[in-house]
Protein backbone atom coordinates (compact mmCIF):
# COMPACT_ATOMS: atom_id res chain seq x y z
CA UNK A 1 96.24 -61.68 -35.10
CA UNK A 2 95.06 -64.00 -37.70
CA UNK A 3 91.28 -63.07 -37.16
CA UNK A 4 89.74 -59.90 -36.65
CA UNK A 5 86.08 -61.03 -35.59
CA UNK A 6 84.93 -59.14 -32.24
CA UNK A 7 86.64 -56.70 -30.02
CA UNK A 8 86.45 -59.32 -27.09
CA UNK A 9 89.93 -60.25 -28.39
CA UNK A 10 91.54 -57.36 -27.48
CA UNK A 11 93.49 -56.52 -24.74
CA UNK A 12 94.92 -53.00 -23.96
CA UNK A 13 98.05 -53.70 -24.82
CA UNK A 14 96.92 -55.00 -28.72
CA UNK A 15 95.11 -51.58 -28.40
CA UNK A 16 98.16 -49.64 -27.82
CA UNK A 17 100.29 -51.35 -30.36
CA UNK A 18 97.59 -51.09 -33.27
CA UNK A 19 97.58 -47.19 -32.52
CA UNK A 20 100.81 -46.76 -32.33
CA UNK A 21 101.27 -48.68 -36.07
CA UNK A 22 97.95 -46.42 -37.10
CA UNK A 23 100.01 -43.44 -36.24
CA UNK A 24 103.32 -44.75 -38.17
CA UNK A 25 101.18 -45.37 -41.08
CA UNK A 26 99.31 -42.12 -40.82
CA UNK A 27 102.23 -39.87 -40.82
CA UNK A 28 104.17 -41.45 -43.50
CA UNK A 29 102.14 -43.94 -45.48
CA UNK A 30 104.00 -44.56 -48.40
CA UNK A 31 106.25 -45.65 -45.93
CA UNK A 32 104.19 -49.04 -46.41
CA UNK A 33 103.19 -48.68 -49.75
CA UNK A 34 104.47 -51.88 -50.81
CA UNK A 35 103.74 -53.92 -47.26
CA UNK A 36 101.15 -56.15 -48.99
CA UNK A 37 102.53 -56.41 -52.59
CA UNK A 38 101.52 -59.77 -54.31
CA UNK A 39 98.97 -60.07 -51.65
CA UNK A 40 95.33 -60.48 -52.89
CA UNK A 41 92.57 -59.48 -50.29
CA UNK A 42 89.12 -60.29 -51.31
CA UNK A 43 85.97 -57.64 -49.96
CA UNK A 44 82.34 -59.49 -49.68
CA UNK A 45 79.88 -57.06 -48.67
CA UNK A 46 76.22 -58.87 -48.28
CA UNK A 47 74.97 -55.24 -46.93
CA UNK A 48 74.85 -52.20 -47.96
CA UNK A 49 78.47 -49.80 -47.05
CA UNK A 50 79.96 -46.71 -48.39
CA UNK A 51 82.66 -45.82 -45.47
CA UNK A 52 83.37 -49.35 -44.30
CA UNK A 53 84.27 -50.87 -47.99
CA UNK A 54 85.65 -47.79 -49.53
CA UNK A 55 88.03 -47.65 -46.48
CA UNK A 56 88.98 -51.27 -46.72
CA UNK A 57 89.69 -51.01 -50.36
CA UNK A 58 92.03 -47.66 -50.16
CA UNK A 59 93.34 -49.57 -47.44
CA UNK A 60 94.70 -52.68 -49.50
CA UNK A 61 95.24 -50.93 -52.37
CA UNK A 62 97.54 -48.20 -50.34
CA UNK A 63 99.75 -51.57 -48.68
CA UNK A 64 99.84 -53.03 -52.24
CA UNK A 65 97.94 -55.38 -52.32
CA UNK A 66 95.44 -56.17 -54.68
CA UNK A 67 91.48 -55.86 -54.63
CA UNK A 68 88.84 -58.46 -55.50
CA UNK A 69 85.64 -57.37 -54.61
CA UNK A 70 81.69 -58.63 -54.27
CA UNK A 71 79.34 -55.72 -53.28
CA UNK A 72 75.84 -56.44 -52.44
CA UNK A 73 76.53 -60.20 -52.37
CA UNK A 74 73.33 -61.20 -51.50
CA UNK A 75 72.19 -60.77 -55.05
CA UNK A 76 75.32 -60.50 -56.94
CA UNK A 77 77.31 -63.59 -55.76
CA UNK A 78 75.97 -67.38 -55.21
CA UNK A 79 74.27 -66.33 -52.11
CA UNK A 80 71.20 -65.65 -54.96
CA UNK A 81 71.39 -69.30 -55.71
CA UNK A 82 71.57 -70.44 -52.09
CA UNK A 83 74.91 -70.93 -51.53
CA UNK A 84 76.05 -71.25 -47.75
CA UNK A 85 78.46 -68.65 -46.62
CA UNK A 86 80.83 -71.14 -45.51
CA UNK A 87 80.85 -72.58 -48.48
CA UNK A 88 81.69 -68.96 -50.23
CA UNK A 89 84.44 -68.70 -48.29
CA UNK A 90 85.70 -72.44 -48.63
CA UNK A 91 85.87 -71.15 -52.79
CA UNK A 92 87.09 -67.26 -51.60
CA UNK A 93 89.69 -68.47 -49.71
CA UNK A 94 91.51 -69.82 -52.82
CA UNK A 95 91.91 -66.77 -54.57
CA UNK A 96 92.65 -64.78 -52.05
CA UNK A 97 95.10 -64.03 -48.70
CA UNK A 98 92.86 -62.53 -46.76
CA UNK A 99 88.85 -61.69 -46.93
CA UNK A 100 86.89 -58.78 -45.61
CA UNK A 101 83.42 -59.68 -44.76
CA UNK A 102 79.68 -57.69 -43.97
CA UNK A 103 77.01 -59.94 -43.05
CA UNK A 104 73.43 -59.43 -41.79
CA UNK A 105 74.04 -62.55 -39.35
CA UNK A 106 75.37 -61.54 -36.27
CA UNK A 107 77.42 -64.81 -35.77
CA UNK A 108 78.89 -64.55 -39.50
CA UNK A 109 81.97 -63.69 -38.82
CA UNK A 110 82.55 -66.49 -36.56
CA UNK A 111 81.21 -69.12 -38.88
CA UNK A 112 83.48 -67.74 -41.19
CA UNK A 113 86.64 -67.88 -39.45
CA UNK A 114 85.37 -71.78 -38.34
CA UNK A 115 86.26 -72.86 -41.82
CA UNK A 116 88.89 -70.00 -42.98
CA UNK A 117 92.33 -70.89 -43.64
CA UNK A 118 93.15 -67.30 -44.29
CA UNK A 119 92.61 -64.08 -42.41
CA UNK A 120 88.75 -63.29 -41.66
CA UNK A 121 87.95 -59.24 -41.12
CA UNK A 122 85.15 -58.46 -39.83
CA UNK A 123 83.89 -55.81 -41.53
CA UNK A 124 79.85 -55.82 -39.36
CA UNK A 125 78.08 -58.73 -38.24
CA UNK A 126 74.51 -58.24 -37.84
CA UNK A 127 73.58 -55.50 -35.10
CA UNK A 128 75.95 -57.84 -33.02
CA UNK A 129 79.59 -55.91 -33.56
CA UNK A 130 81.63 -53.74 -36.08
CA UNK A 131 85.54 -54.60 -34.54
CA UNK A 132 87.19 -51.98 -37.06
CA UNK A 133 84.51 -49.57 -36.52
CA UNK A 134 85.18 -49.64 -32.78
CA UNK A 135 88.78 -49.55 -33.45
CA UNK A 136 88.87 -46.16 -35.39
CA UNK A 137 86.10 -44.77 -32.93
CA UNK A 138 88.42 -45.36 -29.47
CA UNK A 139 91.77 -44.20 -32.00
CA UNK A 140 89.82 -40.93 -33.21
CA UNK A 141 88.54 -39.84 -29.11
CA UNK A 142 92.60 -40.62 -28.26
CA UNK A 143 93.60 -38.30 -31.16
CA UNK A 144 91.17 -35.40 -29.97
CA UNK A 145 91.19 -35.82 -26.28
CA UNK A 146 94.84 -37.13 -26.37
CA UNK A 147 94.23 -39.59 -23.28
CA UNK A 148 91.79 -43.37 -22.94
CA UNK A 149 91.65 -43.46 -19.20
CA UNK A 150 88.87 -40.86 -17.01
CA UNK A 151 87.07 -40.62 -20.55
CA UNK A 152 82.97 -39.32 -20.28
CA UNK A 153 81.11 -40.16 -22.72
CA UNK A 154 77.49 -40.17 -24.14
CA UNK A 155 76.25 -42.58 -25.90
CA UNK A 156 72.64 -41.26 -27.98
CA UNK A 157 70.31 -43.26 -29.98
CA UNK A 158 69.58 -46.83 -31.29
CA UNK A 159 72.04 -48.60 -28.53
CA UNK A 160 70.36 -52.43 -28.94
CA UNK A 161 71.35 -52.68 -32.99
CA UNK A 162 73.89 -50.30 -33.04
CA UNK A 163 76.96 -51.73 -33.66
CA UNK A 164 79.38 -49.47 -33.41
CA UNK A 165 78.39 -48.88 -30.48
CA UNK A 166 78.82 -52.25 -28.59
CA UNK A 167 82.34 -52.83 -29.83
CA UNK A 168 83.56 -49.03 -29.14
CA UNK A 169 82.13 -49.43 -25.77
CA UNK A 170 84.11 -53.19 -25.32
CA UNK A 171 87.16 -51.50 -26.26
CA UNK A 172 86.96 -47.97 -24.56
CA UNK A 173 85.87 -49.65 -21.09
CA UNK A 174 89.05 -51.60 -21.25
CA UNK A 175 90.85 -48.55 -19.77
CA UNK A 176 90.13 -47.05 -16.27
CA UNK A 177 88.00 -44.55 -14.91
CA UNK A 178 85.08 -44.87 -17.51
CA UNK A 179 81.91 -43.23 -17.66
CA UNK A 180 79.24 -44.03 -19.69
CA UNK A 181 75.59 -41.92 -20.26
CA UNK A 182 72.90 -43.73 -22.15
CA UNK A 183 70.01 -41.83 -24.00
CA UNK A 184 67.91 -43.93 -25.89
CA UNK A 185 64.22 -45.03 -25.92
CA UNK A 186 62.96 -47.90 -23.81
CA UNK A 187 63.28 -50.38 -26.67
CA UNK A 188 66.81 -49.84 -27.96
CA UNK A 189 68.19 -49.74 -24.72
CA UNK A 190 71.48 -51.14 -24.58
CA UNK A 191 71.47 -55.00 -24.38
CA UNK A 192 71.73 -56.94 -21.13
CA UNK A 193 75.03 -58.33 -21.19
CA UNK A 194 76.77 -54.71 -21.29
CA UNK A 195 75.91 -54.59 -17.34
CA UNK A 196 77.91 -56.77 -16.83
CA UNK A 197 80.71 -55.82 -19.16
CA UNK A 198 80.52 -52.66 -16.84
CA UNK A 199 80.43 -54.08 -13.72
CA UNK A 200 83.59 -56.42 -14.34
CA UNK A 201 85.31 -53.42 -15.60
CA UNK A 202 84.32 -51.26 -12.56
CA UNK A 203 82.46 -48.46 -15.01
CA UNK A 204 80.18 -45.86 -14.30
CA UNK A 205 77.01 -46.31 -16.74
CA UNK A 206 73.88 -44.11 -16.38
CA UNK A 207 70.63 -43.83 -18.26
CA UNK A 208 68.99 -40.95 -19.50
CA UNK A 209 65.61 -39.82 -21.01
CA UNK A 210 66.51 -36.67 -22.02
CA UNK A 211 69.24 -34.56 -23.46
CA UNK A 212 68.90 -31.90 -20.55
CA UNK A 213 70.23 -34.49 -18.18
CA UNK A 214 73.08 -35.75 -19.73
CA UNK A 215 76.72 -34.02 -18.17
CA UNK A 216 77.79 -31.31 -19.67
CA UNK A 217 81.58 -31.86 -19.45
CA UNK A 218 81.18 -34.71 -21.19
CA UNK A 219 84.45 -35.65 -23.35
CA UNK A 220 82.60 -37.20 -26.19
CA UNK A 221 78.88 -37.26 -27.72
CA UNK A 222 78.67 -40.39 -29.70
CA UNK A 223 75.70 -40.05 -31.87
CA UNK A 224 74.15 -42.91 -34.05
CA UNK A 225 71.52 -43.11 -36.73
CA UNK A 226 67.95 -45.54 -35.70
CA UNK A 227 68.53 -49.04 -37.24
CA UNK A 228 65.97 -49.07 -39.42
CA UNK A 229 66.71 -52.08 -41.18
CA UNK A 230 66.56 -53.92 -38.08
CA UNK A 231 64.05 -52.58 -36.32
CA UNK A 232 60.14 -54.64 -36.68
CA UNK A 233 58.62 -51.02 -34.59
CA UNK A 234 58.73 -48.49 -37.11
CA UNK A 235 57.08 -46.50 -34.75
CA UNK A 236 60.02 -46.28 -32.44
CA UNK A 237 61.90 -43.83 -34.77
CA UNK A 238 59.48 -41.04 -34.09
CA UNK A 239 59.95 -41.91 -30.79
CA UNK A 240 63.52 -40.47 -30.91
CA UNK A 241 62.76 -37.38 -32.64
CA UNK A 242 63.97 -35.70 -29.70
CA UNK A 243 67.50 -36.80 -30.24
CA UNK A 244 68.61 -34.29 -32.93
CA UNK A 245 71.43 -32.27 -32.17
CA UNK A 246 72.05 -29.29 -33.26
CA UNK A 247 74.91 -26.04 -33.04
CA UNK A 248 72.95 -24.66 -29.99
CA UNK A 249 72.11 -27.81 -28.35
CA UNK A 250 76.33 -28.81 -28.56
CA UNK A 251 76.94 -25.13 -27.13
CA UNK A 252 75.14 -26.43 -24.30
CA UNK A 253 78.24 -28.54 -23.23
CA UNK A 254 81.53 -27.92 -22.80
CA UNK A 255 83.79 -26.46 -25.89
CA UNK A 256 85.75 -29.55 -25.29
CA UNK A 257 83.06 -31.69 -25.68
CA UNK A 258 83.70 -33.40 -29.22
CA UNK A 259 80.69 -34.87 -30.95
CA UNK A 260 81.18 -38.13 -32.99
CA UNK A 261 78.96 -40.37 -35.17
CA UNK A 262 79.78 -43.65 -37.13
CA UNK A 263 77.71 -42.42 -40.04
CA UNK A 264 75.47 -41.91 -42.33
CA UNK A 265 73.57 -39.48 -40.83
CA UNK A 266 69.62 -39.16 -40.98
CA UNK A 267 68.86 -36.33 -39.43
CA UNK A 268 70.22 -37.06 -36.08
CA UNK A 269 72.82 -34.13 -36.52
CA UNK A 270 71.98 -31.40 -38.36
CA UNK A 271 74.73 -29.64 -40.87
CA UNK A 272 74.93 -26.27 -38.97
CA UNK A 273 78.03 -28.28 -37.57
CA UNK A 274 79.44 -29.39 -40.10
CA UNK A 275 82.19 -27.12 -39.85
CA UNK A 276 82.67 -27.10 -35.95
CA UNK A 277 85.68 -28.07 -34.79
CA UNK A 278 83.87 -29.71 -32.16
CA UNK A 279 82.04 -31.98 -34.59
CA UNK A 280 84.36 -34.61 -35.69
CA UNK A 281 82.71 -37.32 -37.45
CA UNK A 282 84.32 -36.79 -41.07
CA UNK A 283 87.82 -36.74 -39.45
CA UNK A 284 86.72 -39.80 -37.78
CA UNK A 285 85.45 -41.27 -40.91
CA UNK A 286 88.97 -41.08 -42.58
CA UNK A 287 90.64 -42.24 -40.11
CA UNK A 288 89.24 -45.79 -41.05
CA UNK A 289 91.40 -46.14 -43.85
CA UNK A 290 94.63 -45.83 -41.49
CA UNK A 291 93.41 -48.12 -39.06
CA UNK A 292 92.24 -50.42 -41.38
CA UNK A 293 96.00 -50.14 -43.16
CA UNK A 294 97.27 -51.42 -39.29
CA UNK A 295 94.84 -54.10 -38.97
CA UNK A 296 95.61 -55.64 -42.40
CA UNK A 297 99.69 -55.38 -41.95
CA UNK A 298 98.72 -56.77 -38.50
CA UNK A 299 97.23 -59.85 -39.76
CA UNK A 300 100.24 -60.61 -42.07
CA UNK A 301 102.90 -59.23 -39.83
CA UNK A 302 101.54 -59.27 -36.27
CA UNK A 303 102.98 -56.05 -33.75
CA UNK A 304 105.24 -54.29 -34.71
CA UNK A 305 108.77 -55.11 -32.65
C-alpha cells in the first residue's frame, strides 16, 4: 500500500491483514517501537482535528519515527499566500517519507497522491471520505461484536457530509449479510451512489424517520454530529433535534446493542452514558492510534508475511 486515499481500495482480505497487524501492535506495541526509526512523516492539517492528528502523531512517534507538523494550514502554511496544494506537497515531499493530509476538498487526497513520490494518508477529504476513520470504526464493531459478517447496524444523523460514515459503510458492506438502517432528515440523506454500493454488494438498506422504527437488535448505533461547516441550511440542524440519544432511549434496544460515534459530540449523545459499557465511542477513539500504527508500518512494509 503506498497510498491510503479512499476505502474503495480495499479488499477483505487487506481488511483482515491490517486487523490482524492492529491487534499485534495493540497487544505488544513496543514490540514496534523502533519500526519507523529515521523515518520522518510530515502531518498537514488544513481543518480543524483533535482525534484524527493527535492519533497520527502518537502513532509515528510510537513506530519511531519522527514528527513534522502544520496544523491549521490554511493560515499557517503557504496556503495563506496562495500556494497550490500540489505544489505543498511537491516541497513536503522532500523533507519527509511519508505525509498525512486533511483537506476541505473532497478530491484532495487524490490530487495529492497525482504528484506524491512518497506515501499520501488520507487523513479526511472534504465530506467525501475519512479511510482511517472507517478503518478503526469496522476494527472497533469486530472487537465488541467479535464477528464482520450478519452485522445490523444504524446509521443516525448527517449521512450526505458525514464522512465517516461513507467509508465505514464501503468497508463494513464488503462482508456478507449486511444490514443497514438510515435515520436522517430529507436533506442529508445518504448520497446516491451508496444504492448502488448496496445493491452490488447484495445489502439490506432501509430508511427511517424516526428512532421508534429503527430494530431493536440492532448490533451497532453509529451516531454522528450535523456537519455544520458544510451545511448552507442552518435550519436543518433543528430539524434533527429529535436524534439525541440518551440512557433510556439505548435501553430501548438490545443490551448488546453497542452505540458508537466518530466524535466530537454536540449534543447528539448525552453523557448519562458515558460510562455504559454499551457506549463505546472513547474506546473507539483510541483505537485510532493502533490502527493508524498498522497503516503507517503498512505503507513502508506492506502485510505482514
Amino acid at each position: 500500500m503506498k497510498h491510503l486515499i479512499s476505502c474503495d481500495q480495499f479488499k477483505k482480505d487487506d481488511l483482515l491483514s491490517l486487523f490482524e497487524l492492529t491487534d499485534k501492535i495493540k497487544k505488544n506495541p513496543l514490540a514496534y517501537s523502533e519500526a519507523l526509526k529515521n523515518k520522518v512523516i510530515a502531518t498537514l492539517f488544513y481543518e480543524p482535528s483533535t482525534r484524527t492528528r493527535l492519533s497520527f502523531s502518537a502513532a509515528i512517534v510510537r513506530l519511531g519515527a519522527s514528527l513534522i507538523s502544520t496544523e491549521n494550514a490554511n493560515e499557517n502554511s503557504s496556503a495563506n499566500k496562495g500556494e497550490t496544494l500540489e505544489d505543498t506537497i511537491r516541497i513536503v515531499q522532500g523533507y519527509a517519507d511519508a505525509i498525512v493530509l486533511r483537506h476541505p476538498d473532497d478530491d484532495a487526497a487524490m490530487r495529492a497522491a497525482q504528484v506524491a513520490t512518497v506515501p499520501i494518508l488520507n487523513a479526511g477529504s472534504g465530506g467525501k471520505e475519512h479511510p482511517s476513520q472507517g478503518l478503526l470504526d469496522v476494527y472497533t464493531m469486530n472487537e465488541y461484536k467479535k464477528r464482520m459478517n450478519n452485522l445490523k447496524i444504524a446509521v443516525i444523523g448527517d449521512l450526505k457530509y458525514g464522512r465517516t460514515i461513507h467509508s465505514m459503510l464501503k468497508l463494513l458492506t464488503l462482508f456478507d449479510g449486511i444490514e443497514v438502517h438510515a435515520l436522517s432528515v430529507k436533506e442529508l440523506e445518504l448520497p446516491d451512489e451508496f444504492n448502488q454500493i448496496f445493491k452490488d454488494r447484495n445489502v439490506k438498506y432501509m430508511k427511517h424517520t424516526s428512532m421508534d422504527t429503527l430494530p431493536k437488535n440492532s448490533d451497532i448505533i453509529y451516531q454522528t454530529r450535523i456537519q455544520k461547516e458544510r451545511l448552507k441550511n442552518e435550519g436543518i440542524n433543528a430539524a434533527t433535534a429529535s436524534f439525541i440519544i440518551n440512557k433510556k432511549l439505548l435501553d430501548t434496544f438490545s443490551a448488546d446493542t453497542y452505540l458508537m460515534h466518530p466524535l466530537p459530540r454536540i449534543e447528539e449523545v448525552t453523557t448519562d452514558l458515558d460510562n455504559d459499557p454499551r457506549a463505546v465511542f472513547f474506546p473507539q477513539a483510541h483505537n485510532g492510534m493502533y490502527i493508524r500504527m498498522a497503516l503507517l508500518h503498512q505503507c513502508f512494509y506492506g502485510k505482514e508475511k
